[in-house]
Protein backbone atom coordinates (compact mmCIF):
# COMPACT_ATOMS: atom_id res chain seq x y z
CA UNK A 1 -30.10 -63.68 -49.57
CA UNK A 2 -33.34 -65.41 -49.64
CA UNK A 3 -34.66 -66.23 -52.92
CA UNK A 4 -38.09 -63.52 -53.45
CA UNK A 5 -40.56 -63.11 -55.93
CA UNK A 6 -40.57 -60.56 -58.87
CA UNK A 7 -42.10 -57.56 -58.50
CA UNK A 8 -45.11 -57.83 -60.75
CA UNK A 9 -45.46 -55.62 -63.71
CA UNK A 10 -49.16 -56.77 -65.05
CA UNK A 11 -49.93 -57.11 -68.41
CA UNK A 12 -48.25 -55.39 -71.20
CA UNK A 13 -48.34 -54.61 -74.74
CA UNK A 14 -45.49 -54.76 -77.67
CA UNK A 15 -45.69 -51.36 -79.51
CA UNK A 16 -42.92 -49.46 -81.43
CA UNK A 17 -41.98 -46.26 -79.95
CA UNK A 18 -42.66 -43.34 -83.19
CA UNK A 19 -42.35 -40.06 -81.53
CA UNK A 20 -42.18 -37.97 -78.21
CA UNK A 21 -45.12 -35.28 -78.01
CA UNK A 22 -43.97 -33.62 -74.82
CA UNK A 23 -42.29 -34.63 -71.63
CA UNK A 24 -45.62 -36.48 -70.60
CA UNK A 25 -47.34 -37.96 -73.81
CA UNK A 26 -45.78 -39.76 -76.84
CA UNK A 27 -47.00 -41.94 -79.55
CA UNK A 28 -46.96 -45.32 -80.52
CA UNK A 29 -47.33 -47.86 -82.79
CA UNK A 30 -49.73 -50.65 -81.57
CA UNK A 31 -51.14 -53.57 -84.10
CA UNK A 32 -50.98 -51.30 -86.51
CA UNK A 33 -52.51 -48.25 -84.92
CA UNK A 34 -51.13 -45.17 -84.14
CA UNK A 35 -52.07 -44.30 -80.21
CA UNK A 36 -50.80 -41.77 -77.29
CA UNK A 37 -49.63 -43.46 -74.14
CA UNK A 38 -48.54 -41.22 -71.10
CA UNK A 39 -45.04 -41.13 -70.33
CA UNK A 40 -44.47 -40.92 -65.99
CA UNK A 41 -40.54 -40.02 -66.44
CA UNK A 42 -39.79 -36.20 -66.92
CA UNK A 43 -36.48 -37.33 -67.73
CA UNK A 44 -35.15 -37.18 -71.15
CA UNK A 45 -33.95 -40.02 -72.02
CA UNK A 46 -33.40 -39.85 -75.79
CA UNK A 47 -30.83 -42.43 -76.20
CA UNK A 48 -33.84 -44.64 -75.02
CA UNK A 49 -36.79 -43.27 -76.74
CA UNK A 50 -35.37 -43.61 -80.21
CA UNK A 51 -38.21 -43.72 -83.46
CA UNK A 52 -38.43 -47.41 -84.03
CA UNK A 53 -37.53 -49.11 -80.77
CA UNK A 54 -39.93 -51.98 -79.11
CA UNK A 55 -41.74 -50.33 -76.25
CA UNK A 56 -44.08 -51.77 -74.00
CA UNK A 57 -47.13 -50.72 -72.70
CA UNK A 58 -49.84 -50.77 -69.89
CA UNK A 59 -53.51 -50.42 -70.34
CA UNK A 60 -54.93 -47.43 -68.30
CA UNK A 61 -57.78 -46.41 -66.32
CA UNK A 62 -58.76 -43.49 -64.69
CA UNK A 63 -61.80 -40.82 -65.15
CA UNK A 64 -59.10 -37.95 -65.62
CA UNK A 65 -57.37 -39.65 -68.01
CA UNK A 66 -56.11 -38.26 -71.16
CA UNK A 67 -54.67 -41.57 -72.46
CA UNK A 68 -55.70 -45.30 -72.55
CA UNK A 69 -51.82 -46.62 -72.04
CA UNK A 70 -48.73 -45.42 -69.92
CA UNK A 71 -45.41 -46.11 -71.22
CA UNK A 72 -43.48 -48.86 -69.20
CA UNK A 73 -40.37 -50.69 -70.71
CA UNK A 74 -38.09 -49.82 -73.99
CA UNK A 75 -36.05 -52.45 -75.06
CA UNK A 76 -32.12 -51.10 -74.76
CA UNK A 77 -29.99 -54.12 -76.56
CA UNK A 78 -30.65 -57.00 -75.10
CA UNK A 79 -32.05 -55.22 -71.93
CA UNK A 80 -35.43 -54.06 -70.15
CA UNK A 81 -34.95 -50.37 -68.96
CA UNK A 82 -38.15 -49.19 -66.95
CA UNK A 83 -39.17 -45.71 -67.96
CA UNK A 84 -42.04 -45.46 -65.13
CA UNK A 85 -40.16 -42.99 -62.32
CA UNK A 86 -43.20 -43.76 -60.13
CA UNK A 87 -42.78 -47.70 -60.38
CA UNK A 88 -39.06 -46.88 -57.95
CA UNK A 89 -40.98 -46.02 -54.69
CA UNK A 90 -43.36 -49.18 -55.09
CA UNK A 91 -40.56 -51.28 -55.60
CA UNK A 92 -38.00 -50.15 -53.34
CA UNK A 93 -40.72 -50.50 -50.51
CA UNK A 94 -41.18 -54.27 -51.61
CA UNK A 95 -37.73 -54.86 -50.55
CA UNK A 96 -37.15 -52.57 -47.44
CA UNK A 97 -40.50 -54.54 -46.45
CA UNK A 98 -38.66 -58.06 -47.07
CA UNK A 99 -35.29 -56.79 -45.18
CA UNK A 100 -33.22 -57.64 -48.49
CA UNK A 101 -31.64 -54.05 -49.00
CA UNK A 102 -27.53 -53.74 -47.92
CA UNK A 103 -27.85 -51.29 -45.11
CA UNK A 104 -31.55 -51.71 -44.52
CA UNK A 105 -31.27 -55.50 -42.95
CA UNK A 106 -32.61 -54.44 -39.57
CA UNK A 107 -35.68 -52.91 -40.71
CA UNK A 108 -38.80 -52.82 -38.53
CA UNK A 109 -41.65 -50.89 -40.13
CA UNK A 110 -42.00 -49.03 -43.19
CA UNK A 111 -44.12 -45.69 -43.99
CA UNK A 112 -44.90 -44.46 -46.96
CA UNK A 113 -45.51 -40.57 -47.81
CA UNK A 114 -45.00 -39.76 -44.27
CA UNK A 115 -44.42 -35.83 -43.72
CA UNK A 116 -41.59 -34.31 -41.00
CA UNK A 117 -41.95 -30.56 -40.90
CA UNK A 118 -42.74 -29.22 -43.84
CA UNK A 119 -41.28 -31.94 -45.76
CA UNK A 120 -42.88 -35.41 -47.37
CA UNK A 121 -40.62 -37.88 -47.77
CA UNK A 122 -41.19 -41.52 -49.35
CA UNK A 123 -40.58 -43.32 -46.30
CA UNK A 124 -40.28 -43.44 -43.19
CA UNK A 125 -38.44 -46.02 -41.49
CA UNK A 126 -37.54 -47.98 -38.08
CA UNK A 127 -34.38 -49.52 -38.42
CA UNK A 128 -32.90 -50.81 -35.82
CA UNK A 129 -34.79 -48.93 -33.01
CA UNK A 130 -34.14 -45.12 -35.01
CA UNK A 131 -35.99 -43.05 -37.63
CA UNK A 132 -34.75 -43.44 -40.83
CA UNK A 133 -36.06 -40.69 -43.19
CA UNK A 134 -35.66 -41.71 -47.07
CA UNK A 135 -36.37 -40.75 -50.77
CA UNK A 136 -36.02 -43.03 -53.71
CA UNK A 137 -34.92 -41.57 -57.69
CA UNK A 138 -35.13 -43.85 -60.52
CA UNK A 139 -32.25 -44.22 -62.67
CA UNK A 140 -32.22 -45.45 -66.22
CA UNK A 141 -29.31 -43.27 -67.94
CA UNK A 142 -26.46 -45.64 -68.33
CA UNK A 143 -23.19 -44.48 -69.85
CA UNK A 144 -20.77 -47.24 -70.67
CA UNK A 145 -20.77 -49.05 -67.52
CA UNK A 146 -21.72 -45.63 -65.33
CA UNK A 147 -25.26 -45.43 -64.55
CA UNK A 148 -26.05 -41.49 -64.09
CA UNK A 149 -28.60 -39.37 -62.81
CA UNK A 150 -30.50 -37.08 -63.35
CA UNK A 151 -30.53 -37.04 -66.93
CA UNK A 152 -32.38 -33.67 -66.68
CA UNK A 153 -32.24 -30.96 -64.03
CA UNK A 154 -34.12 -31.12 -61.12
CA UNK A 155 -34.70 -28.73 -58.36
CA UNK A 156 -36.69 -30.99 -57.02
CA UNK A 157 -34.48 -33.38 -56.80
CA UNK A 158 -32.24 -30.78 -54.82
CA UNK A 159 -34.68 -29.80 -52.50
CA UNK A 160 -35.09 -33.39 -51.57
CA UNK A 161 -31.55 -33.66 -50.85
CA UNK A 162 -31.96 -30.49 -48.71
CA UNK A 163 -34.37 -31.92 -46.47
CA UNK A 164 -32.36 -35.08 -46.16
CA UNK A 165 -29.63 -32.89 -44.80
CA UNK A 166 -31.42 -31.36 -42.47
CA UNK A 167 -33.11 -34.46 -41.27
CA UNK A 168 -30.08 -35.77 -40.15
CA UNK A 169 -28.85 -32.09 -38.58
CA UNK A 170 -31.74 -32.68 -36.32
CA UNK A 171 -31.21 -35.67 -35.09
CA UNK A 172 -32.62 -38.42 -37.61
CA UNK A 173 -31.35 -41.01 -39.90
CA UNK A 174 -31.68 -40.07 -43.69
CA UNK A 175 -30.99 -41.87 -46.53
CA UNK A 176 -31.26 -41.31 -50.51
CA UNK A 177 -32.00 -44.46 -52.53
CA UNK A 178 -30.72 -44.47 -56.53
CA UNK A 179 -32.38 -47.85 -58.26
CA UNK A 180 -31.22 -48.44 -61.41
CA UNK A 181 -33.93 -49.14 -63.62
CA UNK A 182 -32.66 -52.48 -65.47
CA UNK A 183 -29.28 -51.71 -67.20
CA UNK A 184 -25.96 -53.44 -66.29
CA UNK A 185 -24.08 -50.56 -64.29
CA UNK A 186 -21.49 -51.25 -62.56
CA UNK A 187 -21.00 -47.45 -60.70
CA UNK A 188 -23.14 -44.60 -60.21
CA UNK A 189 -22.03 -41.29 -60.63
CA UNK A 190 -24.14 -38.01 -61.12
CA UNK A 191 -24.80 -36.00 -63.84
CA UNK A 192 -22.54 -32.79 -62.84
CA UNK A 193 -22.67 -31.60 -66.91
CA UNK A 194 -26.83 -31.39 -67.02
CA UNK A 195 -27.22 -30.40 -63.16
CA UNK A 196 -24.28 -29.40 -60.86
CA UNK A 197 -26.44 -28.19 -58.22
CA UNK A 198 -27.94 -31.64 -57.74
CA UNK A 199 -24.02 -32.60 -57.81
CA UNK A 200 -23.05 -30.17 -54.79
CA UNK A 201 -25.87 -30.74 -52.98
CA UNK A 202 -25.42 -34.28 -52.94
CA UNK A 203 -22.05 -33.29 -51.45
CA UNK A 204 -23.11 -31.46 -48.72
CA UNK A 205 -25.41 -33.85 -47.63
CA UNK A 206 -23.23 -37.27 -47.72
CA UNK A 207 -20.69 -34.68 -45.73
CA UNK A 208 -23.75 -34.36 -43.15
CA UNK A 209 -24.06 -37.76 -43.08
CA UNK A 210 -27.03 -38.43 -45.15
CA UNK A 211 -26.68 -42.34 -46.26
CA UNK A 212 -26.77 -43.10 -49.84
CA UNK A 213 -27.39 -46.36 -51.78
CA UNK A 214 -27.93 -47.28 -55.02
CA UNK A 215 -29.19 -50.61 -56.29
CA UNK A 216 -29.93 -52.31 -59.72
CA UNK A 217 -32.36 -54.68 -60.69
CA UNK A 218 -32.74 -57.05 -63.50
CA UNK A 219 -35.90 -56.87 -65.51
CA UNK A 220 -38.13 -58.69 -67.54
CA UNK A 221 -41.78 -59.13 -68.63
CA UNK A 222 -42.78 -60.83 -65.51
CA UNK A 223 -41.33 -58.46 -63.46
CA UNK A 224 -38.41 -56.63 -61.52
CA UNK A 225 -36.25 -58.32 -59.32
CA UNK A 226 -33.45 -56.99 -57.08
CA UNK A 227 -29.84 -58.11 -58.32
CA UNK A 228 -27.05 -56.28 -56.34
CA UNK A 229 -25.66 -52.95 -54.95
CA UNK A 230 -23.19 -50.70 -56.70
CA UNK A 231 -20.90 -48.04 -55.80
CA UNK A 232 -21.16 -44.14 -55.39
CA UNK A 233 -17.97 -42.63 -57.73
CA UNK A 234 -15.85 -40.53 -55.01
CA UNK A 235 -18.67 -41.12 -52.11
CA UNK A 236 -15.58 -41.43 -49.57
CA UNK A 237 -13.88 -38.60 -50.75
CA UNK A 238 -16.53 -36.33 -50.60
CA UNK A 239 -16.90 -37.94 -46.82
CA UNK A 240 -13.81 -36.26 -46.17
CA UNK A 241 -14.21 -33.07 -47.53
CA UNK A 242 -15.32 -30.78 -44.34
């Protein structure tokens, strides 16, 4: 693999996490100053967002903004985890765009947002001469070694899954990307106990033959950089369950 630049994450600021207002604002403690940054990760994650960890943040600007900073990177250990859900997309179509993704090597052009039916996926692909059809979920739940997901339910994240499936019942390629957002994992598995309907659904549509792939990265304050793919717990035997 060719070496590649980090995915840039601009400037950011230390602060120390204090509390969680609601699933989209939280508070802060920066240079001395108590201030609200936006959090864009409906996720849980309370083993990350714990009173007192380092946190860093992003100035923001915007006219309908409600807060000057969005929430970007907790410090886990010894580890950057990325807490932005939207940052996944941008960076997972950096590297389908360089040809550096196991599985997307014969990529010819990428689309982003691009709608089929009544359906919007995040990409839209031509790999080697066929539509590839493809959604991206950011992971940052690690347990032990396992990296999970979701750590909340999601009906969205069901839906999406549903559309894959039928994507590929009509003739296209689909595919569901899982990036792991900077912890060591060394499997993925889902999160049957907080959403089994993601889990069966999931089923169904690696038994249609929706493609799935999940990736980790290694982060730092520079940036993100892609560092390997991991394995799907039971993806072959659910292949063989007709």
């Amino acid at each position: 693999m060719r070496h590649l630049q980090k995915y840039p994450l601009g400037e950011l600021l230390e602060a120390t996490f204090i509390q969680r207002d609601n699933r989209f604002r939280a508070e802060v403690e920066l240079n001395g100053q108590r201030v609200k940054v936006h959090v864009p990760n409906s996720g849980r994650m309370k083993e990350l967002l714990v009173p007192g960890v380092s946190v860093w943040i992003q100035p923001a600007a915007g006219e309908n903004r409600k807060t000057a900073y969005t929430l970007l990177l907790v410090k886990q250990g010894e580890r950057f985890v990325c807490l932005n859900a939207h940052l996944a997309n941008d960076i997972a179509g950096m590297w389908l765009e360089q040809n550096i993704l196991p599985g997307f090597t014969g990529v010819q052009m990428v689309e982003r947002e691009k709608t089929y039916g009544k359906s919007r996926f995040d990409f839209r692909l031509q790999r080697n001469g066929r539509v590839c059809y493809a959604e991206v979920k950011s992971v940052n739940l690690l347990e032990g070694d396992t990296a999970r997901f979701p750590d909340a339910p999601t009906e969205r994240g069901s839906k999406h899954l549903q559309e894959l499936t039928a994507c590929k019942q009509n003739g296209f390629d689909a595919a569901v990307i899982f990036l792991v957002m900077g912890n060591e994992a060394r499997v993925f598995d889902v999160n049957r106990e907080t959403d089994p309907a993601f889990e069966q659904n999931l089923k169904l549509a690696v038994q249609a033959g929706v493609e799935v792939y999940v990736y980790t990265c290694g982060i730092d304050l520079q940036g993100v950089e892609y560092t390997g793919r991991i394995p799907l717990r039971g993806e072959e035997v659910w292949k063989s369950m007709h």
